[in-house]
Protein backbone atom coordinates (compact mmCIF):
# COMPACT_ATOMS: atom_id res chain seq x y z
CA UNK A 1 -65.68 -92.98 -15.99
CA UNK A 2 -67.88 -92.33 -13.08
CA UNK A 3 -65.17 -90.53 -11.35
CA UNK A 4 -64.12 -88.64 -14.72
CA UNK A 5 -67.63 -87.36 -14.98
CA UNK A 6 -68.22 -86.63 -11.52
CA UNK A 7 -65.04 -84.08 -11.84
CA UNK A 8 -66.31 -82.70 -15.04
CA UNK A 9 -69.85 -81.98 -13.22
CA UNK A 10 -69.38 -78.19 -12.29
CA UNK A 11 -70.92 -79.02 -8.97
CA UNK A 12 -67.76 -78.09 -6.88
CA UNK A 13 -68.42 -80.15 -3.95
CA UNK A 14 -68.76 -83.26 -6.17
CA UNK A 15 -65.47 -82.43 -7.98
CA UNK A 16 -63.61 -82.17 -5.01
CA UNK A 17 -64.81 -85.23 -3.36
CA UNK A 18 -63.98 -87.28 -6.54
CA UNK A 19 -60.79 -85.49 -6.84
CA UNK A 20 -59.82 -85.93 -3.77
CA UNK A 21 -60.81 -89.81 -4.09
CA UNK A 22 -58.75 -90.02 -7.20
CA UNK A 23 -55.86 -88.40 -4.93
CA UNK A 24 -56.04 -91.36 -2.31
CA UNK A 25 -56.04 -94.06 -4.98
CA UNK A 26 -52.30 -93.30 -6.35
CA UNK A 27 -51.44 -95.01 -9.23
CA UNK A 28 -54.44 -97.11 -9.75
CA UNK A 29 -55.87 -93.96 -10.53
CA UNK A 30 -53.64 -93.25 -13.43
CA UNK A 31 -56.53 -93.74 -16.26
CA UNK A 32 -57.96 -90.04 -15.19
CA UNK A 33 -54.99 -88.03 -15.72
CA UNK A 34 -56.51 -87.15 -19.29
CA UNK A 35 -59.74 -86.05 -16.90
CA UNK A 36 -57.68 -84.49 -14.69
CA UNK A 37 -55.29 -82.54 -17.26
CA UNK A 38 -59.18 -81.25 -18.89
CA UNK A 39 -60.15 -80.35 -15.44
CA UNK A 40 -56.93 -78.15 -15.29
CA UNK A 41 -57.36 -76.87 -18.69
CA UNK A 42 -60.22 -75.56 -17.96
CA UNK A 43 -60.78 -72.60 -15.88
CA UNK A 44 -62.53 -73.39 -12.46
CA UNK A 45 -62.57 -72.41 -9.08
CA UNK A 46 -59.35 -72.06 -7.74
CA UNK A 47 -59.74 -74.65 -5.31
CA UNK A 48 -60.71 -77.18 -7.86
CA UNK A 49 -57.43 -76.61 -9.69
CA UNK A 50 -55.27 -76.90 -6.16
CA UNK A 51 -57.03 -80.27 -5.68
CA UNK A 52 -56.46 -81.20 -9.19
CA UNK A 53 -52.61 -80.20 -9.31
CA UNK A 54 -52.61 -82.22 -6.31
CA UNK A 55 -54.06 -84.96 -7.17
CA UNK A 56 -51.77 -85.13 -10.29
CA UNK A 57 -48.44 -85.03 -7.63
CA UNK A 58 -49.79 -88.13 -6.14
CA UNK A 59 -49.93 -89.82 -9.55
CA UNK A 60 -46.10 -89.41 -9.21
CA UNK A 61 -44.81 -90.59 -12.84
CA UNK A 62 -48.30 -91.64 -14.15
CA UNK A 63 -49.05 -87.85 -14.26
CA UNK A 64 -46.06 -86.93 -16.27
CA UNK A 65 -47.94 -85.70 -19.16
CA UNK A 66 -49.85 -83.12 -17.27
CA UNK A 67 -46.66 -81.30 -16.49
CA UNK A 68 -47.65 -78.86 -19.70
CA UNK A 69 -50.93 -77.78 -17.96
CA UNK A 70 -49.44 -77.85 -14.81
CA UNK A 71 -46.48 -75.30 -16.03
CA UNK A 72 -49.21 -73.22 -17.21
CA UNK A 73 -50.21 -73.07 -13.67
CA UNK A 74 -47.58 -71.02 -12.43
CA UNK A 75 -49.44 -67.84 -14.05
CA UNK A 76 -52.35 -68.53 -12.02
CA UNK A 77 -53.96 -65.44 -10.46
CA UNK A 78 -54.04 -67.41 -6.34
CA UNK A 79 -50.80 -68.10 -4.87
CA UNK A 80 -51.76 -71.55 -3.63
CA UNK A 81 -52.48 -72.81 -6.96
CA UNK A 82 -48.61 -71.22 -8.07
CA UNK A 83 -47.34 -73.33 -5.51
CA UNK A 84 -49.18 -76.36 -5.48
CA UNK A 85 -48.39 -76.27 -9.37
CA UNK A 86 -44.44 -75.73 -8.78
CA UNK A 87 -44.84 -78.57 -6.30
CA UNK A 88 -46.13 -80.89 -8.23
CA UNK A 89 -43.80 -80.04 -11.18
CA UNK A 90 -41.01 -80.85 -8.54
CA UNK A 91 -41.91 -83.84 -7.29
CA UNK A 92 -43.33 -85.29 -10.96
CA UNK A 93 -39.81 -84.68 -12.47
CA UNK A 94 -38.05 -85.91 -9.13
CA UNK A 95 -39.78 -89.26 -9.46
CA UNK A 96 -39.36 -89.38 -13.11
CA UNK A 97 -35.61 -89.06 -12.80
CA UNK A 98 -35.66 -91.90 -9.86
CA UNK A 99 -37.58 -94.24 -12.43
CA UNK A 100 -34.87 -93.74 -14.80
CA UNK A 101 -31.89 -93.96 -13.13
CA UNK A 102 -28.93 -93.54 -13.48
């Protein structure tokens, strides 16, 4: 919660530092993807969604229902939010095709 709210502050230092925390914690951080999918909903800085979108790829599977919002992404106005978005969409799908399997 602390985290959630901390992203959903508008102070853009704050939300980067607890994105960026959520990042490093991997799938332990999974109960924020609904905070982070908001967060990308939403329209922010554009460095606040890069974080965000990459802070979702390190979620791996966990962040597989963000891959809506993320695909919206690719219309963003700053290049390194396309990317980071088409990235992530990549490597979410990737890993939920491994955790599948054959």
């Amino acid at each position: 919660p602390v985290l959630s709210q901390a992203m959903r502050s508008g102070d853009r230092p704050q939300q980067l530092q607890a994105i960026r925390l959520i990042e490093s914690m991997g799938s332990s951080a999974s109960p924020t993807v609904p905070a982070l999918i908001e967060v990308l909903s939403t329209p922010q800085d554009w460095l606040v969604q890069q974080f965000t979108i990459e802070a979702l790829q390190a979620l791996d599977t966990d962040a597989a229902p963000a891959l809506p919002a993320l695909t919206n992404q690719l219309a963003h106005r700053v290049l390194q939010v396309r990317e980071a978005a088409a990235n992530a969409i990549e490597a979410i799908t990737a890993a939920k095709g491994a955790a599948q399997g054959p």
